[in-house]
Protein backbone atom coordinates (compact mmCIF):
# COMPACT_ATOMS: atom_id res chain seq x y z
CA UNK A 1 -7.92 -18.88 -31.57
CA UNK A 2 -8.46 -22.59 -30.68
CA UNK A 3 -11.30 -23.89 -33.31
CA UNK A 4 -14.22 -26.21 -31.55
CA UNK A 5 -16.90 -27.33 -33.43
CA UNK A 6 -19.95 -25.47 -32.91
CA UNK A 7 -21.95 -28.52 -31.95
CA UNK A 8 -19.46 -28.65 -28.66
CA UNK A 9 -19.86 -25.06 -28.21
CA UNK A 10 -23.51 -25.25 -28.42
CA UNK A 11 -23.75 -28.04 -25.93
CA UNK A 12 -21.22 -26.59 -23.20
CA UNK A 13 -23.29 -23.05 -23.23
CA UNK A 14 -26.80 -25.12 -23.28
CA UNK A 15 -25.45 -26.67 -20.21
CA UNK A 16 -24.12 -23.95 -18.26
CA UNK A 17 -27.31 -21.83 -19.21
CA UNK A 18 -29.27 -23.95 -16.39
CA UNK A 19 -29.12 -22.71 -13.39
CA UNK A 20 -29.52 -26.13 -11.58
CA UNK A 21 -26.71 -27.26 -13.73
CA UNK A 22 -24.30 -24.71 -12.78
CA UNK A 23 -24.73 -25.06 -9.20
CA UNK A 24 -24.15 -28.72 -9.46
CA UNK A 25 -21.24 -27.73 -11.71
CA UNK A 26 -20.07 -25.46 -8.55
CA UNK A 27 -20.44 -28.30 -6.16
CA UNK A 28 -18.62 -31.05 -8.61
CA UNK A 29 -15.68 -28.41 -8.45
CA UNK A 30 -15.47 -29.37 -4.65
CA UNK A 31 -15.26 -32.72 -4.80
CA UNK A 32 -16.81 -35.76 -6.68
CA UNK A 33 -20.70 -36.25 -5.48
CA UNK A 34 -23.14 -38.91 -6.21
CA UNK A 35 -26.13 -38.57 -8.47
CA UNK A 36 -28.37 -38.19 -5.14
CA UNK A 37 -25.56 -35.51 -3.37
CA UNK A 38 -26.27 -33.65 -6.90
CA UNK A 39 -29.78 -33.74 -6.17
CA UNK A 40 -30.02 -32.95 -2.41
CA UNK A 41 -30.27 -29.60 -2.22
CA UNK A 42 -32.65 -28.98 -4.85
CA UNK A 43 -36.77 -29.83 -5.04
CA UNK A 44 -36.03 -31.87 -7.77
CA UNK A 45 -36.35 -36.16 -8.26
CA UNK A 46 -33.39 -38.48 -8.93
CA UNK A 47 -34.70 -39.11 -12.27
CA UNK A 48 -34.69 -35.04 -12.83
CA UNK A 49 -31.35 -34.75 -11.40
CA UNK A 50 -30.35 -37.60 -13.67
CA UNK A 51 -31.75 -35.64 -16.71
CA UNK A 52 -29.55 -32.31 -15.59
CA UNK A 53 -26.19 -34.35 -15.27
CA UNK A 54 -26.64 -35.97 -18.54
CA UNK A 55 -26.79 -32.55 -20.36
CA UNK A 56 -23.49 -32.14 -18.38
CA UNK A 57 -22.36 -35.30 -20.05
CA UNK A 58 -22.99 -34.43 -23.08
CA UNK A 59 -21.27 -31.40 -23.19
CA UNK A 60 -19.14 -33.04 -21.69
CA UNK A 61 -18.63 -31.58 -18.39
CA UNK A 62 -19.26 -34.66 -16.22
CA UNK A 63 -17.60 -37.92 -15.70
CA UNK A 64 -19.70 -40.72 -14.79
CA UNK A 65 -18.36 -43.69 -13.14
CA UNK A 66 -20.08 -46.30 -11.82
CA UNK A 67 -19.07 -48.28 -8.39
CA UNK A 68 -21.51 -50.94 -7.82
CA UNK A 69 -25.21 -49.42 -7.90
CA UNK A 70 -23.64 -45.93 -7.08
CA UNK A 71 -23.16 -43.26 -10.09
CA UNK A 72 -20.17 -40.68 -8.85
CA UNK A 73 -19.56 -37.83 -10.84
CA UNK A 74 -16.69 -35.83 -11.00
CA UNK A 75 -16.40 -32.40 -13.01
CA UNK A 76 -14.26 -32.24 -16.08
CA UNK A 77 -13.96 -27.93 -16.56
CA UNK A 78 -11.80 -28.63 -20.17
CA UNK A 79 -14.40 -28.35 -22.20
CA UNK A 80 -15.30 -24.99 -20.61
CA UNK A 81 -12.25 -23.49 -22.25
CA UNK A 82 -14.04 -23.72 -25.70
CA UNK A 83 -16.54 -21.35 -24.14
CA UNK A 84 -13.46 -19.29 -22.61
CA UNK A 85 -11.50 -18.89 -25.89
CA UNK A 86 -15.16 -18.07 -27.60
CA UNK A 87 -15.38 -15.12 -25.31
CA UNK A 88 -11.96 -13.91 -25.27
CA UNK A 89 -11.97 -13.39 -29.20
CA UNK A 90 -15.15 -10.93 -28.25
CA UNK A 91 -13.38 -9.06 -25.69
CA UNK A 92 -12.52 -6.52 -28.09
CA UNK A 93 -15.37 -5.35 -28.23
CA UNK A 94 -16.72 -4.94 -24.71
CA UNK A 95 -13.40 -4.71 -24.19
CA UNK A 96 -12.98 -0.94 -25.10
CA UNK A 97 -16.08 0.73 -24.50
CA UNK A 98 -15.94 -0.73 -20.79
CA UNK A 99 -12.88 1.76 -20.86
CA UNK A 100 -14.60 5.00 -22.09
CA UNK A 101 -17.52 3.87 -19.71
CA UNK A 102 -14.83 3.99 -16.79
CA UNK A 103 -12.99 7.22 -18.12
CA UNK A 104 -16.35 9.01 -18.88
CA UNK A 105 -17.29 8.02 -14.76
CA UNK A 106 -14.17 9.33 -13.69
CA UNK A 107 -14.63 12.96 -15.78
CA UNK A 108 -17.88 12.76 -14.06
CA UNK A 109 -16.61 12.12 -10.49
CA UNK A 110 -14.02 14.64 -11.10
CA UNK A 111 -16.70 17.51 -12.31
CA UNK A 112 -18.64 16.79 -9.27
CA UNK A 113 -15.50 17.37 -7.05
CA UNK A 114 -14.30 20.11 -8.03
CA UNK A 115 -14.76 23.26 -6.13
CA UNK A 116 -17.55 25.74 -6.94
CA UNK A 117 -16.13 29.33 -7.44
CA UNK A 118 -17.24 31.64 -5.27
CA UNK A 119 -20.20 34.14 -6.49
CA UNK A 120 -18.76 38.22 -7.11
């Protein structure tokens, strides 16, 4: 397993745990958007959008450039791979009880399909 510090960790789940920030995330993925084309589509200010993207920063996430008095962003998903590896050493554990949850549905489905004998 890949080691990242837990202060990187911390900071690429705080951001993603917004749901403001993953939709701008989402829309980053697309192409890169301007502070403001981050902001559009939510009831939110520039100066709240602002706050939003740098918590993306931080973690990481985002790429600001600046081209004139314009700030584009641009999405940088590495750092999202911490939180992937994180996960994947977990999946053990979910890993094998989502199997018994699936066989124990199918027993069930099967139970419930089989044919009822006939009464003597």
């Amino acid at each position: 397993m890949v080691k990242y510090s837990s202060d990187q960790l911390d900071a690429v789940f705080h951001a993603m745990a917004d749901p403001t920030r993953r939709a701008m995330l989402h829309s980053l993925a697309e192409q890169p958007r301007t502070v403001g084309d981050l902001a559009a589509p939510f009831d939110i200010s520039l100066a709240a959008a602002s706050k939003h993207i740098k918590v993306l920063e931080k973690a990481g996430l985002v790429r600001r450039s600046v081209q004139g008095r314009t700030h584009v962003c641009s999405l940088d998903a590495m750092p999202m791979h911490a939180g992937m590896e994180w996960m994947r050493h977990y999946e053990q554990f979910w890993s094998g009880r989502l199997d018994a949850l699936e066989a124990a549905l199918r027993a069930e489905v099967a139970t419930e399909q089989a044919p009822v004998p006939p009464k003597p």
